[in-house]
N, C-alpha and C. Protein backbone atom coordinates (compact mmCIF):
# COMPACT_ATOMS: atom_id res chain seq x y z
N UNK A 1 -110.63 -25.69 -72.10
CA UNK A 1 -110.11 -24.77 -71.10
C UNK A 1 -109.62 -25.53 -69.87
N UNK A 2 -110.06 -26.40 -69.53
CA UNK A 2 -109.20 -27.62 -68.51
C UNK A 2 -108.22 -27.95 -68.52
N UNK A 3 -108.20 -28.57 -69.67
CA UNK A 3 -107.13 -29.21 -70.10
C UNK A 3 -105.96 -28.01 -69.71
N UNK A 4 -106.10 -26.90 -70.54
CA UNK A 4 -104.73 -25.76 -70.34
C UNK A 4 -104.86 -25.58 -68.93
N UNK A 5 -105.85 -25.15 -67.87
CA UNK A 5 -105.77 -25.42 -66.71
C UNK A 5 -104.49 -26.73 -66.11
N UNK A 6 -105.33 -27.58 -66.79
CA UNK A 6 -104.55 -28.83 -66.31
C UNK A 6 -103.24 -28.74 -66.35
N UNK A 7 -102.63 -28.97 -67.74
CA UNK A 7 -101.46 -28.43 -68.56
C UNK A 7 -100.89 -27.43 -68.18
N UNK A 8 -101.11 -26.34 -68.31
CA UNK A 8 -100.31 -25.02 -67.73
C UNK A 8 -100.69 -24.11 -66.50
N UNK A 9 -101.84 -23.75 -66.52
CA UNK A 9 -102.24 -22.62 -65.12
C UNK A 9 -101.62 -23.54 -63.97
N UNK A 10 -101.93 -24.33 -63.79
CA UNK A 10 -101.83 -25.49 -62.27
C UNK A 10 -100.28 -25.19 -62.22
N UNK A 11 -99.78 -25.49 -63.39
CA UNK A 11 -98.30 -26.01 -62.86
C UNK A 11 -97.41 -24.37 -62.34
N UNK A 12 -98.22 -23.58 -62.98
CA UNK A 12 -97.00 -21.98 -63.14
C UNK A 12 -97.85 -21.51 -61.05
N UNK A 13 -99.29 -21.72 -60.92
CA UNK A 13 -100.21 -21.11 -59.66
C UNK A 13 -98.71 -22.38 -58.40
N UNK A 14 -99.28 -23.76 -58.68
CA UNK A 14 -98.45 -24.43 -57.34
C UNK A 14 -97.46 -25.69 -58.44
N UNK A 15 -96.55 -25.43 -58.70
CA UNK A 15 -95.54 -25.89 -59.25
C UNK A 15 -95.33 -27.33 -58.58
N UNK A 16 -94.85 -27.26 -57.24
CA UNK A 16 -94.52 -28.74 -56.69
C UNK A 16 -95.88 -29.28 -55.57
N UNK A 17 -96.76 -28.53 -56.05
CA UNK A 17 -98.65 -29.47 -55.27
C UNK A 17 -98.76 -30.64 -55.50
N UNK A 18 -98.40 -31.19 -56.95
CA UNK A 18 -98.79 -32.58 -56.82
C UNK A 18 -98.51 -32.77 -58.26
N UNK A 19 -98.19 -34.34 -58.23
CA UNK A 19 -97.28 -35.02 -59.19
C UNK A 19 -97.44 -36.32 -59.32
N UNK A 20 -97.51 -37.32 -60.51
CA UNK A 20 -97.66 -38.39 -60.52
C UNK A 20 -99.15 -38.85 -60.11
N UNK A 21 -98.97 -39.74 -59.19
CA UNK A 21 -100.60 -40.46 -59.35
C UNK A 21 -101.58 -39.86 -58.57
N UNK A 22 -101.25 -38.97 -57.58
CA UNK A 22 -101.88 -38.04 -56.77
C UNK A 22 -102.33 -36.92 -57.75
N UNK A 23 -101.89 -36.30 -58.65
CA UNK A 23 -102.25 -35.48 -59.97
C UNK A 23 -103.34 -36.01 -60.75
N UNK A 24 -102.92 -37.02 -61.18
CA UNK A 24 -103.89 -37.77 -61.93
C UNK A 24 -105.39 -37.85 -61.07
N UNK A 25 -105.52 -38.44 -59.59
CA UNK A 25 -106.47 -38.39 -59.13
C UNK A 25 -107.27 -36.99 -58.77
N UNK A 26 -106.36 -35.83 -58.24
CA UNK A 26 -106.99 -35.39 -57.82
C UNK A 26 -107.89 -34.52 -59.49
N UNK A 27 -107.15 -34.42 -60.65
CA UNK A 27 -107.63 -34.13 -61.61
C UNK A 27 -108.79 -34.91 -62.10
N UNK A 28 -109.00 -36.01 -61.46
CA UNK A 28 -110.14 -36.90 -61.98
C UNK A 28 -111.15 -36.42 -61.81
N UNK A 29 -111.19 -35.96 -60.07
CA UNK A 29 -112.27 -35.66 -59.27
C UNK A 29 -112.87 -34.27 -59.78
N UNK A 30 -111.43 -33.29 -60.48
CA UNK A 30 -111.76 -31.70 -60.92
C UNK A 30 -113.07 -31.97 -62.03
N UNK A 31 -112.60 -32.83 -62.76
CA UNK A 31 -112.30 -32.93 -64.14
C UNK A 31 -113.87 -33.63 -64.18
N UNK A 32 -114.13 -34.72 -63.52
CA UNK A 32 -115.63 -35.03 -63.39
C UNK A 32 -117.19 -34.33 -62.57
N UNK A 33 -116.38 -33.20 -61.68
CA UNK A 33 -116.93 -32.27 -61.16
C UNK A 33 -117.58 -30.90 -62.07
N UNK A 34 -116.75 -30.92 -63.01
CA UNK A 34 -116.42 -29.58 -63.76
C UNK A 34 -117.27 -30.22 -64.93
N UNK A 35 -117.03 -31.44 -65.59
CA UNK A 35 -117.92 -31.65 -66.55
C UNK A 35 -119.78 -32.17 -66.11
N UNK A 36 -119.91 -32.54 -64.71
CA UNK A 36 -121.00 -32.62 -64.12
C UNK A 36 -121.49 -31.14 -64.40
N UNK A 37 -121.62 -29.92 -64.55
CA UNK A 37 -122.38 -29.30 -64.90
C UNK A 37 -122.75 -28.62 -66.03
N UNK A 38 -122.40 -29.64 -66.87
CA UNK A 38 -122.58 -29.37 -68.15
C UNK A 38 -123.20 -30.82 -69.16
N UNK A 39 -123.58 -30.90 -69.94
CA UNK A 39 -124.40 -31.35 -70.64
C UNK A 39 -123.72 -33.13 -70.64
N UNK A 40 -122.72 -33.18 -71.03
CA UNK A 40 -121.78 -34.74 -70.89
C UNK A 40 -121.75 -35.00 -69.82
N UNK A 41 -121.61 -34.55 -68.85
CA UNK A 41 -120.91 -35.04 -68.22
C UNK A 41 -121.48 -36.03 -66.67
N UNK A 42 -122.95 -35.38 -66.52
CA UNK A 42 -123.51 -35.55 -65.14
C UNK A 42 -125.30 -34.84 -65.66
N UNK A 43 -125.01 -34.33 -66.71
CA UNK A 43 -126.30 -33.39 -66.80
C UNK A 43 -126.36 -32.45 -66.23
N UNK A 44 -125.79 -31.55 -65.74
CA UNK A 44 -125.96 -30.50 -65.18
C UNK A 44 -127.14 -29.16 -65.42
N UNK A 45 -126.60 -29.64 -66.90
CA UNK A 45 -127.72 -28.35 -67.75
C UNK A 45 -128.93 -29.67 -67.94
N UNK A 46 -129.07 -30.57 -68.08
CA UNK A 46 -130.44 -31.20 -68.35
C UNK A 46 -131.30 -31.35 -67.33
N UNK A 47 -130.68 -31.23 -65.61
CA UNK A 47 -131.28 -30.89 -64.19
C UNK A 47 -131.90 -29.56 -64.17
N UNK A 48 -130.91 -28.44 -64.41
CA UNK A 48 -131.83 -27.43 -64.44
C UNK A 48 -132.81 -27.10 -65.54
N UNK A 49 -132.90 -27.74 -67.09
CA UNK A 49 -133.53 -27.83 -67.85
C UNK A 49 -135.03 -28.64 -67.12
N UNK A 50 -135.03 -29.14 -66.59
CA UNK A 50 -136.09 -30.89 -65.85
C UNK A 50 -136.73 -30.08 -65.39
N UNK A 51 -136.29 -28.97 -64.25
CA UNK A 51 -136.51 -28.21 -63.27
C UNK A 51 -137.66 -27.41 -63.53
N UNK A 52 -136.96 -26.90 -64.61
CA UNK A 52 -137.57 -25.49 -65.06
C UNK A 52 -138.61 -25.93 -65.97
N UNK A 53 -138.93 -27.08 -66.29
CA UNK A 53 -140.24 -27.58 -67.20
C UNK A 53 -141.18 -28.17 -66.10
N UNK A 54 -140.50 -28.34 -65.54
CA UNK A 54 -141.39 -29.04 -64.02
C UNK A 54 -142.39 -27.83 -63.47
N UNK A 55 -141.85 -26.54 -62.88
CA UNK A 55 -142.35 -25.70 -63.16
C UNK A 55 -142.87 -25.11 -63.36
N UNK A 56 -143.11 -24.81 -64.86
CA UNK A 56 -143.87 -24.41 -65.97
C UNK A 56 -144.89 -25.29 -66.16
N UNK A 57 -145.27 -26.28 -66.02
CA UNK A 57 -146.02 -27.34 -66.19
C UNK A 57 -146.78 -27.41 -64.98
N UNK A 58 -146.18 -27.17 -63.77
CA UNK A 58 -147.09 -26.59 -62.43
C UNK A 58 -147.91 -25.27 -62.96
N UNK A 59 -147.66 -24.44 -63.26
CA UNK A 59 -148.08 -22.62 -62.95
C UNK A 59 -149.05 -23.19 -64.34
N UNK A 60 -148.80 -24.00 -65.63
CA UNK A 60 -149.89 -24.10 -66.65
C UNK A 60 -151.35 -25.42 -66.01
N UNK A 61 -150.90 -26.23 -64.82
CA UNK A 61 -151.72 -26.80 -64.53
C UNK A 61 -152.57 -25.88 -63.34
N UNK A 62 -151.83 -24.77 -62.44
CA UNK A 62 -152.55 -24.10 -62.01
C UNK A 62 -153.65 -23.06 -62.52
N UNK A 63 -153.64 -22.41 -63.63
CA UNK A 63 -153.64 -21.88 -64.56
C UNK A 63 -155.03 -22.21 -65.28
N UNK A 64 -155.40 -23.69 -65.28
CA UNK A 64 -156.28 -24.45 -65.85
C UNK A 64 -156.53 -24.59 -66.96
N UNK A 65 -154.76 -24.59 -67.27
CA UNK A 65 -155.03 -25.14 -68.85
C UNK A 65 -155.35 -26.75 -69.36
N UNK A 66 -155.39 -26.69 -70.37
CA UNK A 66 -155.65 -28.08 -70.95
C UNK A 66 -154.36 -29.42 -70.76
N UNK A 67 -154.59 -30.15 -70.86
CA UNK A 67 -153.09 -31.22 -70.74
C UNK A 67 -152.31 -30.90 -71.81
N UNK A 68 -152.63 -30.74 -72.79
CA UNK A 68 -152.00 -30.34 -74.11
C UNK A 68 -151.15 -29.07 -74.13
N UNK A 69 -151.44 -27.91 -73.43
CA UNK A 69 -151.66 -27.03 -72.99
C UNK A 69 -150.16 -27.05 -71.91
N UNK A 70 -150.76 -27.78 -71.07
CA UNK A 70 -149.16 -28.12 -70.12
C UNK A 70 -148.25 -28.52 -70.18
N UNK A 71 -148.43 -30.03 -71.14
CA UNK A 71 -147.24 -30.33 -71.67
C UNK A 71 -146.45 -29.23 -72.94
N UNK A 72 -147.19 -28.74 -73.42
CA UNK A 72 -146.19 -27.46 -74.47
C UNK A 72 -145.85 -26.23 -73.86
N UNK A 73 -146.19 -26.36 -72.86
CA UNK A 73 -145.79 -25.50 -72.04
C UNK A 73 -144.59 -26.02 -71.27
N UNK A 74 -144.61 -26.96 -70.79
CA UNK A 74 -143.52 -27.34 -70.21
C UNK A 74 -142.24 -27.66 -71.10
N UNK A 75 -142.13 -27.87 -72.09
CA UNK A 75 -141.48 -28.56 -73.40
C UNK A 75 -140.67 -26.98 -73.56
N UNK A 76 -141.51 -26.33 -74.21
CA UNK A 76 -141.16 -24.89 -74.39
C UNK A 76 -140.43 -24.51 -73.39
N UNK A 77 -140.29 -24.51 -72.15
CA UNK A 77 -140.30 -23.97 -70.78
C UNK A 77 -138.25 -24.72 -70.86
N UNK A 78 -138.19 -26.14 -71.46
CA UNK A 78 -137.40 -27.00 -71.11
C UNK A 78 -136.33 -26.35 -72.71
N UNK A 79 -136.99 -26.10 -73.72
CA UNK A 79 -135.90 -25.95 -74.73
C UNK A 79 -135.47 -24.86 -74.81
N UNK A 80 -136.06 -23.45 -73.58
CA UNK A 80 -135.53 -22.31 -73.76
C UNK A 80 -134.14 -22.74 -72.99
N UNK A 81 -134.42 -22.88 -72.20
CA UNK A 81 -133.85 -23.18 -70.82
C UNK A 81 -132.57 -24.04 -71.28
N UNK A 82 -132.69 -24.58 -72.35
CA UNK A 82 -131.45 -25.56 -72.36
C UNK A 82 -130.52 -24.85 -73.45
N UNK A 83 -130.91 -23.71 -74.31
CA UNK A 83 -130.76 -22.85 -75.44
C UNK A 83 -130.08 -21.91 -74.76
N UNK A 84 -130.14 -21.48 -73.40
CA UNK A 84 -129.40 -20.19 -72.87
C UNK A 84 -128.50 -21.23 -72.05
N UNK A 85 -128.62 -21.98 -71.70
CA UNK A 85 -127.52 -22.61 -70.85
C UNK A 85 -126.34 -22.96 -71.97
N UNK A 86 -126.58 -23.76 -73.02
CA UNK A 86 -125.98 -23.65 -74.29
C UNK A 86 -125.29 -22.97 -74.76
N UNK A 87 -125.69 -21.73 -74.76
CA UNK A 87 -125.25 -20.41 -75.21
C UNK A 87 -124.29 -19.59 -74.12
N UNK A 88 -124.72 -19.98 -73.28
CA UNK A 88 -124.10 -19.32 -72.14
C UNK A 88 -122.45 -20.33 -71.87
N UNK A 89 -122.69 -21.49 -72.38
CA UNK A 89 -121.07 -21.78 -72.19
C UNK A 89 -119.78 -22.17 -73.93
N UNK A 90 -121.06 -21.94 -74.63
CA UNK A 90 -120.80 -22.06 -76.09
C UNK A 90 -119.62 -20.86 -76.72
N UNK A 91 -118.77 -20.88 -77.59
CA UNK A 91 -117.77 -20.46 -78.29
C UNK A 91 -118.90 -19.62 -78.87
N UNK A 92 -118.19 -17.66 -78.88
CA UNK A 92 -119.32 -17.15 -80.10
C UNK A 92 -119.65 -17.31 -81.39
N UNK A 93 -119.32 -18.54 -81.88
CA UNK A 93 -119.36 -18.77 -83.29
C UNK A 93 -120.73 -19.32 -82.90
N UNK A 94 -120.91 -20.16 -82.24
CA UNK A 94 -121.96 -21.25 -81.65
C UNK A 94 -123.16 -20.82 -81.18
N UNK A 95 -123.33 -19.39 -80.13
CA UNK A 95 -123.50 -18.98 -80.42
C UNK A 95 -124.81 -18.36 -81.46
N UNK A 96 -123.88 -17.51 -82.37
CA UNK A 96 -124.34 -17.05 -83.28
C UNK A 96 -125.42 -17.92 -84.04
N UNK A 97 -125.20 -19.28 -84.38
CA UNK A 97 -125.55 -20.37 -84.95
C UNK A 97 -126.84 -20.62 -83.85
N UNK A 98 -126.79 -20.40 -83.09
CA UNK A 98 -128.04 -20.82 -82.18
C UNK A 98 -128.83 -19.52 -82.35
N UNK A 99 -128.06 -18.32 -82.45
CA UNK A 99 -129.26 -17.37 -82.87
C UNK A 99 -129.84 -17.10 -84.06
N UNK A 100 -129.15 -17.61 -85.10
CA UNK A 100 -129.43 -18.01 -86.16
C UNK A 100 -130.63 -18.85 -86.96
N UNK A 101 -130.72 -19.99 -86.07
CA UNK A 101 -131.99 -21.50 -86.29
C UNK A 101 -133.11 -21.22 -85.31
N UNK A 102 -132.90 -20.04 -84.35
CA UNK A 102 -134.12 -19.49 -83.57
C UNK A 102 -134.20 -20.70 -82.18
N UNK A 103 -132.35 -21.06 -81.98
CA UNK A 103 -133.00 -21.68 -80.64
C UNK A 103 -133.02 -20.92 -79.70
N UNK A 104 -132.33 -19.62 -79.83
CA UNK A 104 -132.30 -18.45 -78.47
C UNK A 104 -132.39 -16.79 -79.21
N UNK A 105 -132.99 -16.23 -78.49
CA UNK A 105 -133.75 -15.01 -78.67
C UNK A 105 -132.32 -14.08 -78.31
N UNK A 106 -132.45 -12.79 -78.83
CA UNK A 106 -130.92 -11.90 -79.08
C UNK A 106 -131.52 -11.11 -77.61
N UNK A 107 -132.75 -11.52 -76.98
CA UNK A 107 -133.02 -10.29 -76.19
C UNK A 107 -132.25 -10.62 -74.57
């Protein structure tokens, strides 16, 4: 979806904005910004994945569970979390396939 951004939306929204090596750069900066929150690119989804096991791993150590206990809790806490972020920018074929192998719940 960038790319056609890149390629077409940009050029039809500001036609003469920018051209040549000024294009190229400022697309660098889009282009490494835009993939920073997503899984390649910067981790984006593996920060808020970290986060959210961090967390979970607090409220199971408050909790007074066992170490065993916290760490599967936190784990759990980290593969939901990375299963809806997944899903949430995934093609519906993909998707489907994730609801499929039971990495994300239909609810």
């Amino acid at each position: 979806m960038l790319q056609h951004v890149k390629n077409h939306l940009w050029r039809e929204l500001w036609p003469a904005m920018l051209d040549g090596a000024e294009a190229r750069q400022f697309w660098h900066v889009v282009t490494k910004q835009t993939m920073a929150m997503f899984d390649g690119g910067g981790g984006g989804m593996l920060a808020a994945a970290a986060l959210v096991e961090k967390k979970a791993t607090r409220a199971a150590r408050q909790a007074k569970k066992s170490e065993a206990e916290v760490a599967a809790a936190g784990l759990q806490a980290r593969k939901e979390t990375l299963g809806m972020l997944r899903a949430a920018t995934a093609k519906p074929c993909t998707k489907e396939h994730l609801y499929q192998v039971g990495k994300l719940s239909r609810n």
